[in-house]
C-alpha atoms as a PDB file:
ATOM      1  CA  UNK A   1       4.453   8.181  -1.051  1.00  0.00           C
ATOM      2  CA  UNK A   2       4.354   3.957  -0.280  1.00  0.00           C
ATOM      3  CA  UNK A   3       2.233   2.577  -2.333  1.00  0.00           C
ATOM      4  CA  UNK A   4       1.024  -1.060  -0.946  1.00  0.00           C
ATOM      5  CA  UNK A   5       0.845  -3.362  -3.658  1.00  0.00           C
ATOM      6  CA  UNK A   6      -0.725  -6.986  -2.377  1.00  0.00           C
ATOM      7  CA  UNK A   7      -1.508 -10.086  -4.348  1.00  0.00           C
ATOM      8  CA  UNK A   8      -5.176 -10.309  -5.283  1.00  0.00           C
ATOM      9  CA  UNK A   9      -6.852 -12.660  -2.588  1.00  0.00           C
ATOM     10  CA  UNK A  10      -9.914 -13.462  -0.835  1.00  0.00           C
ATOM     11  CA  UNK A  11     -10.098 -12.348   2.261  1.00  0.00           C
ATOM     12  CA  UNK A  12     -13.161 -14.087   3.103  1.00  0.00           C
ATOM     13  CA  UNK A  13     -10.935 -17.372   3.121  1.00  0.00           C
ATOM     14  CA  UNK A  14      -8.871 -16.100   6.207  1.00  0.00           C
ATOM     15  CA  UNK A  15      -9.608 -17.065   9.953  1.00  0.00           C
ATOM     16  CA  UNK A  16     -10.720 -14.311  12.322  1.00  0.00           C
ATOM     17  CA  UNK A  17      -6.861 -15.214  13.866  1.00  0.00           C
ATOM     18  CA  UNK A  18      -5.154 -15.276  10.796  1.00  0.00           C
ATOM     19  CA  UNK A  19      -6.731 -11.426  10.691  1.00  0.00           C
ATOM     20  CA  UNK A  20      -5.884 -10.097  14.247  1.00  0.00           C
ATOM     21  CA  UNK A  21      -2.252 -11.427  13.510  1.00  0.00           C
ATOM     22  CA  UNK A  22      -2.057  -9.292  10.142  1.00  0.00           C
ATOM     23  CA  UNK A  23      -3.388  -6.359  11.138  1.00  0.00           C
ATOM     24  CA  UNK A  24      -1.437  -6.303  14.239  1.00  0.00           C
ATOM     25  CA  UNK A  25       1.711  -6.590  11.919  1.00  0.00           C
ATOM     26  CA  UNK A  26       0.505  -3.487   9.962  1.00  0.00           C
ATOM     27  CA  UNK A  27       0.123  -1.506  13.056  1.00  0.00           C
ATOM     28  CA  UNK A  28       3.335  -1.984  14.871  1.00  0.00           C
ATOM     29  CA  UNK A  29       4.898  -1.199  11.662  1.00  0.00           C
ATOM     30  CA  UNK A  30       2.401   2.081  11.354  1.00  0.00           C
ATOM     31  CA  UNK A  31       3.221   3.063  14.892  1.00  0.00           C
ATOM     32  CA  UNK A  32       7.191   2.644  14.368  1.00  0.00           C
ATOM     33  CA  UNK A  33       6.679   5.362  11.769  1.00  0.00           C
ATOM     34  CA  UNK A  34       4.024   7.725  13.450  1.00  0.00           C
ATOM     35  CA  UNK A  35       6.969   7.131  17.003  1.00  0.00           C
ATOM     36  CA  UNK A  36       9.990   8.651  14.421  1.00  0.00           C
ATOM     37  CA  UNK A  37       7.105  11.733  13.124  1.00  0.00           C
ATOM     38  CA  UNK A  38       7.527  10.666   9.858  1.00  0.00           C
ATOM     39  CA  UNK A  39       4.038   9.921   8.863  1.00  0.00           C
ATOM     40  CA  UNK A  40       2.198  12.519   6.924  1.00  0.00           C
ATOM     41  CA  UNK A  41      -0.812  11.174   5.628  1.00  0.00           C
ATOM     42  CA  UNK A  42      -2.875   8.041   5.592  1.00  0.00           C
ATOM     43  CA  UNK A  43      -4.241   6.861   2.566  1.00  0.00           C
ATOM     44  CA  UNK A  44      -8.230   5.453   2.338  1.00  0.00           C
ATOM     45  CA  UNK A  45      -7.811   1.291   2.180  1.00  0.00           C
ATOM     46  CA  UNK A  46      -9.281   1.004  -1.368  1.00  0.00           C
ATOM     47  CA  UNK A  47     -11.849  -1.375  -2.623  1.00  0.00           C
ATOM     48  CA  UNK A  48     -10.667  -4.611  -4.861  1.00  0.00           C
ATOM     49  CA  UNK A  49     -13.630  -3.319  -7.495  1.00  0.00           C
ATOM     50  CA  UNK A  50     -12.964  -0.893 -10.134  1.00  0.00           C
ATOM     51  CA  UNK A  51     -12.897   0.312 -14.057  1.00  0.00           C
ATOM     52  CA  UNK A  52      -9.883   1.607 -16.248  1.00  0.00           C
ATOM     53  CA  UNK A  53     -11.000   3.811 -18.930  1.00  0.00           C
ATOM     54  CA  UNK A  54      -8.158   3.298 -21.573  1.00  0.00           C
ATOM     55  CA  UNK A  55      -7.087   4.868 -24.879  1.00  0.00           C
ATOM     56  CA  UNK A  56     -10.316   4.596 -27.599  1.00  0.00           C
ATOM     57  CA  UNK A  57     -12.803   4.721 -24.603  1.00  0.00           C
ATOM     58  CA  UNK A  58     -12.023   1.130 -24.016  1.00  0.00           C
ATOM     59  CA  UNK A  59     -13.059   0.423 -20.399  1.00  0.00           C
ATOM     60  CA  UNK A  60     -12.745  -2.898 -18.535  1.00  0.00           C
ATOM     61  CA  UNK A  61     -13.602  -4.362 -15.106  1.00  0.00           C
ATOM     62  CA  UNK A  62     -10.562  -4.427 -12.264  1.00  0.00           C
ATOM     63  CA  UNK A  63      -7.720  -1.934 -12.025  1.00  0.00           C
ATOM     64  CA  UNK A  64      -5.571  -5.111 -12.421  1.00  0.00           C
ATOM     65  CA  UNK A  65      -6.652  -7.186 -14.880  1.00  0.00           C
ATOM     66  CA  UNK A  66      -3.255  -7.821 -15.960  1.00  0.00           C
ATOM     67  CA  UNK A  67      -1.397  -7.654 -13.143  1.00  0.00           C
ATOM     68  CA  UNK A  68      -1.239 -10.126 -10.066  1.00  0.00           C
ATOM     69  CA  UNK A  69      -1.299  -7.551  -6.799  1.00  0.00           C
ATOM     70  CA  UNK A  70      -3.693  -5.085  -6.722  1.00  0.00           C
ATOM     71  CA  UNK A  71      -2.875  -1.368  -5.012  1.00  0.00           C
ATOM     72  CA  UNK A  72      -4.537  -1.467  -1.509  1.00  0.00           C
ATOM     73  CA  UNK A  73      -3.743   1.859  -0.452  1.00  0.00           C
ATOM     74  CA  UNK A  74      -1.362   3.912   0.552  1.00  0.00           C
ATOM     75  CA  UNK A  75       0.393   6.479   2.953  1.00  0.00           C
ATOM     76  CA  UNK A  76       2.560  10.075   2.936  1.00  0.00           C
ATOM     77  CA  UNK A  77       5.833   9.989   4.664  1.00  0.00           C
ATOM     78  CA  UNK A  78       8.192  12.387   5.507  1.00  0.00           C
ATOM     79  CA  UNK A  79      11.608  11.667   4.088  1.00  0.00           C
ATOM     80  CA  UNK A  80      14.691  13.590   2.578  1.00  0.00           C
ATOM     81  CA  UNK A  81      14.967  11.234  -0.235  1.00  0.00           C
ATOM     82  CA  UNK A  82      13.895   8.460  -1.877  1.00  0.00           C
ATOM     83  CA  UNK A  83      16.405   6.386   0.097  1.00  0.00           C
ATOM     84  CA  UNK A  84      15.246   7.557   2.953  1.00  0.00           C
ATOM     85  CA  UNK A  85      11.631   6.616   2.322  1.00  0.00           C
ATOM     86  CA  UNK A  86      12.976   3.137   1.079  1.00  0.00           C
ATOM     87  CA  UNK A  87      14.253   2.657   4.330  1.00  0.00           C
ATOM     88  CA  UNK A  88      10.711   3.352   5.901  1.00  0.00           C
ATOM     89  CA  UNK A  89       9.221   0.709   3.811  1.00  0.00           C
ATOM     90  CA  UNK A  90      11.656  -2.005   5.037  1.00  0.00           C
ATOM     91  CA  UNK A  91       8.958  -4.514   7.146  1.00  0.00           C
ATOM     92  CA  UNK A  92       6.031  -3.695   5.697  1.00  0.00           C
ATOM     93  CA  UNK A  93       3.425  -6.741   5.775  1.00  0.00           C
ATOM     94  CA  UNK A  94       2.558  -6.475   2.390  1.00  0.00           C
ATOM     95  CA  UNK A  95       6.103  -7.762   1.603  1.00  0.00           C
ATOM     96  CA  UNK A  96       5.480 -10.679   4.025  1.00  0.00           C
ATOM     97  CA  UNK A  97       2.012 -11.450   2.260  1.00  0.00           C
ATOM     98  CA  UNK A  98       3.722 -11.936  -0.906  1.00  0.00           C
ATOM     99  CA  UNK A  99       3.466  -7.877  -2.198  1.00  0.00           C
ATOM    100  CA  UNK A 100       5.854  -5.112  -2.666  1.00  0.00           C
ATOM    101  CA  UNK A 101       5.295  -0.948  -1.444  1.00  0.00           C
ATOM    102  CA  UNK A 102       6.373   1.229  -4.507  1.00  0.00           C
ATOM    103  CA  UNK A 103       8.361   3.970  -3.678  1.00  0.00           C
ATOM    104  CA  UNK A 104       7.214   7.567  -5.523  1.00  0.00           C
ATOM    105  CA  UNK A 105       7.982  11.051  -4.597  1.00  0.00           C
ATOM    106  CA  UNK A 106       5.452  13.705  -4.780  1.00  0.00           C
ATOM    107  CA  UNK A 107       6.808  16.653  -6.907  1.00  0.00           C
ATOM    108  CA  UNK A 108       6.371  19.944  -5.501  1.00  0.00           C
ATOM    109  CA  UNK A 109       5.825  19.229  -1.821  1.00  0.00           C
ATOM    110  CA  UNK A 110       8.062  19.547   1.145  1.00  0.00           C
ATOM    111  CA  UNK A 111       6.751  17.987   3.771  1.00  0.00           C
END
């Protein structure tokens, strides 16, 4: 799994150019890895908003409160190894917007 990890920023703040030029970076790199049939899944783009019930019932606003990128979403690739799925993350925008894609296997699949 790639997790896309971005820095918390408004979006509203961003020219209507400034958006065509990022999401056309996010789908040539989407398309380079639906060409070599390694994507599995697509993961929902998730919503800046959110709780985080901790230990002691303690809940408070934002899934990052104490971190600076928020998780955006995230996709299922087919890879024989984490190396291998490393390598599929290589030119991912969020990396050029100033985020990182965490790298996770999923235990018990095969895909």
């Amino acid at each position: 799994m790639l997790l896309f990890r971005q820095p918390s920023y408004d979006f509203s703040n961003v020219s209507s150019e400034e958006m065509r030029a990022l999401s056309k970076k996010w789908k040539e790199w989407m398309d380079g890895i639906t060409a070599q049939e390694r994507l599995v899944s697509e993961g929902p783009r998730l919503a800046a908003e959110g709780k985080v019930l901790n230990s002691g019932g303690v809940i408070t606003d934002g899934p990052f409160v104490e971190i600076k990128e928020q998780l955006g979403s995230f996709i299922i690739v087919k890879a024989e190894n984490i190396d291998e799925a490393t390598t599929l993350a290589h030119g991912c925008p969020a990396i050029d917007e100033g985020g990182s894609v965490e790298i996770r296997p999923i235990y018990g699949r095969q895909y």
